[in-house]
N, C-alpha and C. Protein backbone atom coordinates (compact mmCIF):
# COMPACT_ATOMS: atom_id res chain seq x y z
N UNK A 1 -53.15 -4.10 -58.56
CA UNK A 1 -53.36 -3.36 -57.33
C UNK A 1 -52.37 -3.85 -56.27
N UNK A 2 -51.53 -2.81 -55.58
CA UNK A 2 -50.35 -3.53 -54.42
C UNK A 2 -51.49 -3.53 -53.12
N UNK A 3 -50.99 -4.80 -52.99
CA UNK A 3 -51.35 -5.47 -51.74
C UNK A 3 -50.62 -5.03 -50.30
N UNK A 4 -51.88 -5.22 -49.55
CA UNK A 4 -51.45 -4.02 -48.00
C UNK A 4 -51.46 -5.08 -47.29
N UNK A 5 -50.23 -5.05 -46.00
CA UNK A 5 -49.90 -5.58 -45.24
C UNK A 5 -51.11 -5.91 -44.18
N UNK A 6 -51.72 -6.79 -43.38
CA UNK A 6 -52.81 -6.46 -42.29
C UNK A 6 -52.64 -7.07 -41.31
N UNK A 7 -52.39 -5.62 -40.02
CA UNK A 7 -51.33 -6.54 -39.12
C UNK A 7 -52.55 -7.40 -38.31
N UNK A 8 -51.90 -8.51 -37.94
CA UNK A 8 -52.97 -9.39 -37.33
C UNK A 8 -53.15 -9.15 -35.87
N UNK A 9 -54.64 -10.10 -35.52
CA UNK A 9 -55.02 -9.00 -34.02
C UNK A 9 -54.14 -10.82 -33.29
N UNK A 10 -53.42 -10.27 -32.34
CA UNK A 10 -52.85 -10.94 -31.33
C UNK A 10 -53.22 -10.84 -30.06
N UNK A 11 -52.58 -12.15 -29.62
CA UNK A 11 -53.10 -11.25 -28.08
C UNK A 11 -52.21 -10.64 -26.95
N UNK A 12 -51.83 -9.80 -25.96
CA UNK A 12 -50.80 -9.35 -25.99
C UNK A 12 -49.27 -10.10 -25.35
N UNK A 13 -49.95 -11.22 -25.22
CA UNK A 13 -48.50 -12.28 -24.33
C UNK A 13 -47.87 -12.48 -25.89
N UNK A 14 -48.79 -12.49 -27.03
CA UNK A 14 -48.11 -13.11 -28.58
C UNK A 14 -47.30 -12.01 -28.74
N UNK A 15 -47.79 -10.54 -28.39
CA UNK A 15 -47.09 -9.43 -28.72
C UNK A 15 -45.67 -9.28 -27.93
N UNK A 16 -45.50 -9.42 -27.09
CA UNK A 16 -44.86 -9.65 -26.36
C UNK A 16 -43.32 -10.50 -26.00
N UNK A 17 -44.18 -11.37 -26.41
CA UNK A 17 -42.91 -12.87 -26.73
C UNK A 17 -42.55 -12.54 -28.02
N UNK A 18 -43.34 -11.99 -28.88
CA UNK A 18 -42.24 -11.54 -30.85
C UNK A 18 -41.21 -10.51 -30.09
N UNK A 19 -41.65 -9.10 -28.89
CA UNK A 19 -40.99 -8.43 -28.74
C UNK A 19 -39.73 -8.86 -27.95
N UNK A 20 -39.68 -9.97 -27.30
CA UNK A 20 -39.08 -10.59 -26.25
C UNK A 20 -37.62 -11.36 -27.19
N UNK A 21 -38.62 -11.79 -28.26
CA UNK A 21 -37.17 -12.34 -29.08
C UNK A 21 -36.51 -11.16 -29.85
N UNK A 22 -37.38 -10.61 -30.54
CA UNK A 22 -36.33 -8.88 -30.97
C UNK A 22 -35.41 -8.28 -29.95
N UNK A 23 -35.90 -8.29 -28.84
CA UNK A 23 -34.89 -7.47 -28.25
C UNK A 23 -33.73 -8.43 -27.97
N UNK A 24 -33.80 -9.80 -27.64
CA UNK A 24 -32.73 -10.84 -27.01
C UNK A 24 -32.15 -11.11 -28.69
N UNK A 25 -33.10 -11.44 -29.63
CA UNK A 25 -31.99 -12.33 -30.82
C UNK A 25 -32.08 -11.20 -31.75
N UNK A 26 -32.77 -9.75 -32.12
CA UNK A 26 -33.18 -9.31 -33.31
C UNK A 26 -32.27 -7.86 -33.54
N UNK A 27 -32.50 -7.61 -34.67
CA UNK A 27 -32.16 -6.59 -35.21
C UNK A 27 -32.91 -5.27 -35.57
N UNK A 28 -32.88 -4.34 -35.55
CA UNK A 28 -33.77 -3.17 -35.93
C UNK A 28 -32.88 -2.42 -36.83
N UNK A 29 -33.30 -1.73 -37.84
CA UNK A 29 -32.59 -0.35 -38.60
C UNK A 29 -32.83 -0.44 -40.06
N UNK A 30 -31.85 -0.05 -40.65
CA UNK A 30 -31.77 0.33 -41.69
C UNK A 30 -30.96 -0.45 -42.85
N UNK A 31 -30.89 -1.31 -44.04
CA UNK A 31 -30.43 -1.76 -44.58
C UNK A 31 -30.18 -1.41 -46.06
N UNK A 32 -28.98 -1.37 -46.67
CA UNK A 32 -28.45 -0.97 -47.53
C UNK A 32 -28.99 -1.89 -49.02
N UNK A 33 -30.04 -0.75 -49.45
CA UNK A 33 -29.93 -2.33 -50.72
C UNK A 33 -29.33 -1.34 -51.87
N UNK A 34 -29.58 -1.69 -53.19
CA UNK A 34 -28.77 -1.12 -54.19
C UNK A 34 -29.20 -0.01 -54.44
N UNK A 35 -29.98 0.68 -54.39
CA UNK A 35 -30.67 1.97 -54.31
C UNK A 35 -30.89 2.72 -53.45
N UNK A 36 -31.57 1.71 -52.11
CA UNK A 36 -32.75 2.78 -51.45
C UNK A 36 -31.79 1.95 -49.70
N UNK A 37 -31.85 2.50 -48.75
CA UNK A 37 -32.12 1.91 -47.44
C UNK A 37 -33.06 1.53 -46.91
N UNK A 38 -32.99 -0.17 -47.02
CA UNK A 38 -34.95 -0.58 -46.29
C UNK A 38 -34.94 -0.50 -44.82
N UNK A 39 -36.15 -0.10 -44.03
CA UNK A 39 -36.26 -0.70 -42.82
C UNK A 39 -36.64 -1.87 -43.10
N UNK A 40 -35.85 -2.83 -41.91
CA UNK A 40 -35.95 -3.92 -41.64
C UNK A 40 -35.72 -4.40 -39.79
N UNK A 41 -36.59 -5.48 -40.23
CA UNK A 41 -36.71 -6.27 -38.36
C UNK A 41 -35.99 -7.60 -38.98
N UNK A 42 -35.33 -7.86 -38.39
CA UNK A 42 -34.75 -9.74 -38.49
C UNK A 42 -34.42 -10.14 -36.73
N UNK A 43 -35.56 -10.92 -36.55
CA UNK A 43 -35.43 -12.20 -35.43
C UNK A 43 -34.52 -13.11 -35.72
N UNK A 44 -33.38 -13.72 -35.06
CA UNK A 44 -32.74 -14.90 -35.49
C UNK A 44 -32.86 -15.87 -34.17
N UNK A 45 -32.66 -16.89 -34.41
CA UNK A 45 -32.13 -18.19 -33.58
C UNK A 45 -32.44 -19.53 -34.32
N UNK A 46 -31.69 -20.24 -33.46
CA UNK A 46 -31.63 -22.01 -33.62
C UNK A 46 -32.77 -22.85 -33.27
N UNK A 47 -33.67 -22.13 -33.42
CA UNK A 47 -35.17 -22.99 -33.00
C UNK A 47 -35.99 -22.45 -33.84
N UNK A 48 -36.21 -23.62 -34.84
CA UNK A 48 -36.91 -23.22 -35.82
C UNK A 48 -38.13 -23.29 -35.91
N UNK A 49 -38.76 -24.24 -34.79
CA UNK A 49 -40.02 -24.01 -34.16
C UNK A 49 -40.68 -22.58 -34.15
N UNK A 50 -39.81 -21.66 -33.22
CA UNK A 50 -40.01 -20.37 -33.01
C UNK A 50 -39.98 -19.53 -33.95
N UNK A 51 -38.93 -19.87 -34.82
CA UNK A 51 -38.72 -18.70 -35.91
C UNK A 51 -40.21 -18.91 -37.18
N UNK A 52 -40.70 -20.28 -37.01
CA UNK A 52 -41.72 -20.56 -37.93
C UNK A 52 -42.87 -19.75 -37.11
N UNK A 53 -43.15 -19.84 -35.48
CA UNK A 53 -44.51 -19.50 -34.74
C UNK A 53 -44.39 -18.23 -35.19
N UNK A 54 -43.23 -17.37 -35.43
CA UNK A 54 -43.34 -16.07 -35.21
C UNK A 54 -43.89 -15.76 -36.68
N UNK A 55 -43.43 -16.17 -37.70
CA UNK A 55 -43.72 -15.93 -38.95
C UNK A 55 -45.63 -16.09 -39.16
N UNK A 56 -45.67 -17.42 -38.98
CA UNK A 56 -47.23 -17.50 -38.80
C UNK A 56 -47.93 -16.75 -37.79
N UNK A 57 -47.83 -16.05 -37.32
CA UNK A 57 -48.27 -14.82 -36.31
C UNK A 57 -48.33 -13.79 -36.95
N UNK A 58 -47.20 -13.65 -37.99
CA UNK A 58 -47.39 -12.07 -38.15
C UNK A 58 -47.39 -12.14 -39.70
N UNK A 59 -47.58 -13.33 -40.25
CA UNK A 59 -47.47 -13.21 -41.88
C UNK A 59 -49.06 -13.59 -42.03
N UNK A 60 -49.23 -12.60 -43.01
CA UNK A 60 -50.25 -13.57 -44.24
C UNK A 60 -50.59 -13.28 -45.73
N UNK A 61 -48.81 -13.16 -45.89
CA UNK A 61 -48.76 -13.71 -47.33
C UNK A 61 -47.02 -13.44 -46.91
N UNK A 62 -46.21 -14.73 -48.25
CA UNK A 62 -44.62 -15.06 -48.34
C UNK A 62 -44.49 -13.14 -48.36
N UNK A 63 -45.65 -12.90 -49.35
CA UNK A 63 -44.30 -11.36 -49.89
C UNK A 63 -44.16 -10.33 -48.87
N UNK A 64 -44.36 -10.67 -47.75
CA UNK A 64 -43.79 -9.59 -46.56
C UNK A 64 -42.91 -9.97 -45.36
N UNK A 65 -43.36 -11.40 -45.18
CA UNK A 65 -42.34 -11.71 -44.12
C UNK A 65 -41.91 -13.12 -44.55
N UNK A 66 -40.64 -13.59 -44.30
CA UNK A 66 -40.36 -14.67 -44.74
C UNK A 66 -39.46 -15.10 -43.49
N UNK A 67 -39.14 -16.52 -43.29
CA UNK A 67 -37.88 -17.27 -43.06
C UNK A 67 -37.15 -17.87 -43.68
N UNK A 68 -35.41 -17.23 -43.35
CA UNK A 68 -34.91 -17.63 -44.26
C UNK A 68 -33.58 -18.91 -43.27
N UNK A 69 -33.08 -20.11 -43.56
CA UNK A 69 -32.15 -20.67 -42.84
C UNK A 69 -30.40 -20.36 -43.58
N UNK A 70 -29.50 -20.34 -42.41
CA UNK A 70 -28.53 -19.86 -42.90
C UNK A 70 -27.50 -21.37 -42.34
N UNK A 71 -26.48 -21.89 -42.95
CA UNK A 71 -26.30 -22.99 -41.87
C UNK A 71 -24.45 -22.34 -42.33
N UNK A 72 -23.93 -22.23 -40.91
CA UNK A 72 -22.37 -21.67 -40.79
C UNK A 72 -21.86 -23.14 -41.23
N UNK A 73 -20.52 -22.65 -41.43
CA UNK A 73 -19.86 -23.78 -41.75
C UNK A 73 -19.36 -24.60 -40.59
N UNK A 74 -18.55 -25.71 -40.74
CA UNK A 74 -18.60 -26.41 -39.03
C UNK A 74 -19.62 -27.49 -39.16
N UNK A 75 -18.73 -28.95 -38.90
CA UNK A 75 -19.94 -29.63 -38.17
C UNK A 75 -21.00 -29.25 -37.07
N UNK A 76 -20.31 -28.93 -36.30
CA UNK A 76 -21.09 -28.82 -34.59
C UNK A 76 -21.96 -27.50 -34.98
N UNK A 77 -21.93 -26.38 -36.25
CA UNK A 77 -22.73 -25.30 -36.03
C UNK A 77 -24.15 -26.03 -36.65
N UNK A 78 -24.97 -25.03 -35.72
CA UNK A 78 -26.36 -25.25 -35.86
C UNK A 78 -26.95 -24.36 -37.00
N UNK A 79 -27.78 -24.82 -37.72
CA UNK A 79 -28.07 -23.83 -38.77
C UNK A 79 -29.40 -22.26 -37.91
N UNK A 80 -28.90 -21.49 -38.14
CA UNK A 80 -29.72 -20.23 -37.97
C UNK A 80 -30.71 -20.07 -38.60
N UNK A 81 -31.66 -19.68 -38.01
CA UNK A 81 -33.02 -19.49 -38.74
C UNK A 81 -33.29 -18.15 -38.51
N UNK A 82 -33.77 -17.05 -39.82
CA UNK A 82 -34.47 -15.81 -39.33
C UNK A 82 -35.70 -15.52 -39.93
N UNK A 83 -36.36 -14.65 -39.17
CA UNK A 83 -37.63 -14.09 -39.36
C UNK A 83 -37.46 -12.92 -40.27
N UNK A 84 -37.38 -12.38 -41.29
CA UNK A 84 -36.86 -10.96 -42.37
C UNK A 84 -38.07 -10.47 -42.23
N UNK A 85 -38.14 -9.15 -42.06
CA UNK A 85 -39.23 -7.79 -42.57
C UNK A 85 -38.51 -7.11 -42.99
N UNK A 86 -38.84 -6.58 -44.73
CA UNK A 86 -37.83 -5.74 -45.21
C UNK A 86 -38.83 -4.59 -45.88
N UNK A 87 -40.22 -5.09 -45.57
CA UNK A 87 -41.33 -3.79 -46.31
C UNK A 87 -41.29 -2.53 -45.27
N UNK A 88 -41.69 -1.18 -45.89
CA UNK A 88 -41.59 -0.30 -45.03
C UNK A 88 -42.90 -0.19 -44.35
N UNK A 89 -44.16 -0.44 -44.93
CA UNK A 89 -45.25 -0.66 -44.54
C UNK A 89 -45.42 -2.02 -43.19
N UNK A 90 -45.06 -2.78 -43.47
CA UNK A 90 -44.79 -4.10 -42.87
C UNK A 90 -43.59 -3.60 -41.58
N UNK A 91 -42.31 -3.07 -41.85
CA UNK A 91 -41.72 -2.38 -40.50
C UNK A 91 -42.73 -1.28 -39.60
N UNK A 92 -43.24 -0.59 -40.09
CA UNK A 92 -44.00 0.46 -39.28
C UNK A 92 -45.08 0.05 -38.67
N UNK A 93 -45.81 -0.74 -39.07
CA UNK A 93 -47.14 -1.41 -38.31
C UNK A 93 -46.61 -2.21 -37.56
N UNK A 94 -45.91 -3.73 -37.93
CA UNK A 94 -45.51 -4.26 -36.85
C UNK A 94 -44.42 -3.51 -35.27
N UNK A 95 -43.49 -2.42 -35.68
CA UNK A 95 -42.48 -1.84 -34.81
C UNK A 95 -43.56 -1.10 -34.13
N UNK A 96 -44.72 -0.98 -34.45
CA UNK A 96 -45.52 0.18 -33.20
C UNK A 96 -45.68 -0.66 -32.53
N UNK A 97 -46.53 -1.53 -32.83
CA UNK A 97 -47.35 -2.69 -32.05
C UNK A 97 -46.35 -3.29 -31.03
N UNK A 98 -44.95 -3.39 -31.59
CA UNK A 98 -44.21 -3.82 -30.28
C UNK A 98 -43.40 -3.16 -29.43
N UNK A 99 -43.69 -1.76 -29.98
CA UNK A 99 -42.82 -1.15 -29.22
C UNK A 99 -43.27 -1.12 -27.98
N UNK A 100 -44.56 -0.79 -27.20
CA UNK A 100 -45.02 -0.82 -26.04
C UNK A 100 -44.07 -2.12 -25.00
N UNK A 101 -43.48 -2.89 -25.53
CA UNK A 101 -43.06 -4.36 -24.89
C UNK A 101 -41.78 -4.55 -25.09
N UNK A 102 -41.26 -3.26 -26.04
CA UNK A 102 -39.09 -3.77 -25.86
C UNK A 102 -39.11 -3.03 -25.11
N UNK A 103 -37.86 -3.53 -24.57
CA UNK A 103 -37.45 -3.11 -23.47
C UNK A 103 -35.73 -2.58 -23.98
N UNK A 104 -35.21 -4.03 -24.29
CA UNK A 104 -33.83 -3.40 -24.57
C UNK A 104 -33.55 -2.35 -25.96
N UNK A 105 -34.44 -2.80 -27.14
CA UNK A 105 -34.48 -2.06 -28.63
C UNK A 105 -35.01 -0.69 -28.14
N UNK A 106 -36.15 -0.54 -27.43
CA UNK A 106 -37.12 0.16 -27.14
C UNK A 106 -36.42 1.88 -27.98
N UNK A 107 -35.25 2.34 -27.53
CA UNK A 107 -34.66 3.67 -28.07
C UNK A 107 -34.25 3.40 -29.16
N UNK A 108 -33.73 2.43 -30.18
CA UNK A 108 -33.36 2.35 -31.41
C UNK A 108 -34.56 2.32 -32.23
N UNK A 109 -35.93 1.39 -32.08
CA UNK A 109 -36.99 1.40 -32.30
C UNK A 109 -37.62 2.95 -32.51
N UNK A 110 -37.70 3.52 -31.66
CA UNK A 110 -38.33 4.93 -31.60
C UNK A 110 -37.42 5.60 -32.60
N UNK A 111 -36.40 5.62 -32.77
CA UNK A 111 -35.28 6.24 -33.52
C UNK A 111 -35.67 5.81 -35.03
N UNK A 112 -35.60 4.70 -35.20
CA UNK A 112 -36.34 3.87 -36.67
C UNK A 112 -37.71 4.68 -36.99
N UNK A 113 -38.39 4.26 -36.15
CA UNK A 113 -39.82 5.13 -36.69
C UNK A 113 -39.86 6.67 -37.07
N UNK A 114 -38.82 7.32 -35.87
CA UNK A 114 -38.93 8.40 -36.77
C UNK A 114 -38.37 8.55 -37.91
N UNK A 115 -37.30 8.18 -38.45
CA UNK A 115 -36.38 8.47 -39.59
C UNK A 115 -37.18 7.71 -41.09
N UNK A 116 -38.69 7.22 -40.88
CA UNK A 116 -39.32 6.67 -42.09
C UNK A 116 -39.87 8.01 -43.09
């Protein structure tokens, strides 16, 4: 039996601050995999604190949202941390819930939802 995403109840400053880093560090759209184009959300930054709070907020289970670390080459670079949503179920529940709170994504967002 496939297992359903269940978005968790937050409260809305939690909603808020996930939307706060999407619009400043994240990504919205469409991604090319070998077949199909997934929607996907990816949060990034150098605080892996954050990139973990956000995951435990909105995960509860690995197979929908994950963090993944990327570390550039370079001493002095800091390794990147992101938040991945690549389910389409998992993009559409979470992108409603925050859309009320982007501000800068806010028209690419609306644009995503419709094209599912």
């Amino acid at each position: 039996m496939k297992q359903k995403y269940i978005l968790p109840k937050l409260k809305s400053w939690e909603w808020g601050y996930i939307a706060g880093m999407l619009d400043g560090e994240g990504w919205i759209g469409f991604q090319q995999d070998r077949k199909h184009k997934r929607p996907t959300i990816v949060i990034s930054g150098t605080n892996k604190e954050a990139m973990e709070w956000i995951n435990k907020k909105l995960n509860n289970t690995e197979k929908f949202i994950r963090v993944e670390m990327t570390k550039w080459k370079g001493k002095q670079a800091k390794p990147i941390y992101r938040v991945r949503m690549r389910n389409k179920e998992v993009f559409e529940k979470v992108l409603k819930k925050l859309l009320p709170y982007l501000i800068v994504k806010k028209d690419k967002a609306t644009i995503c939802l419709k094209q599912l």
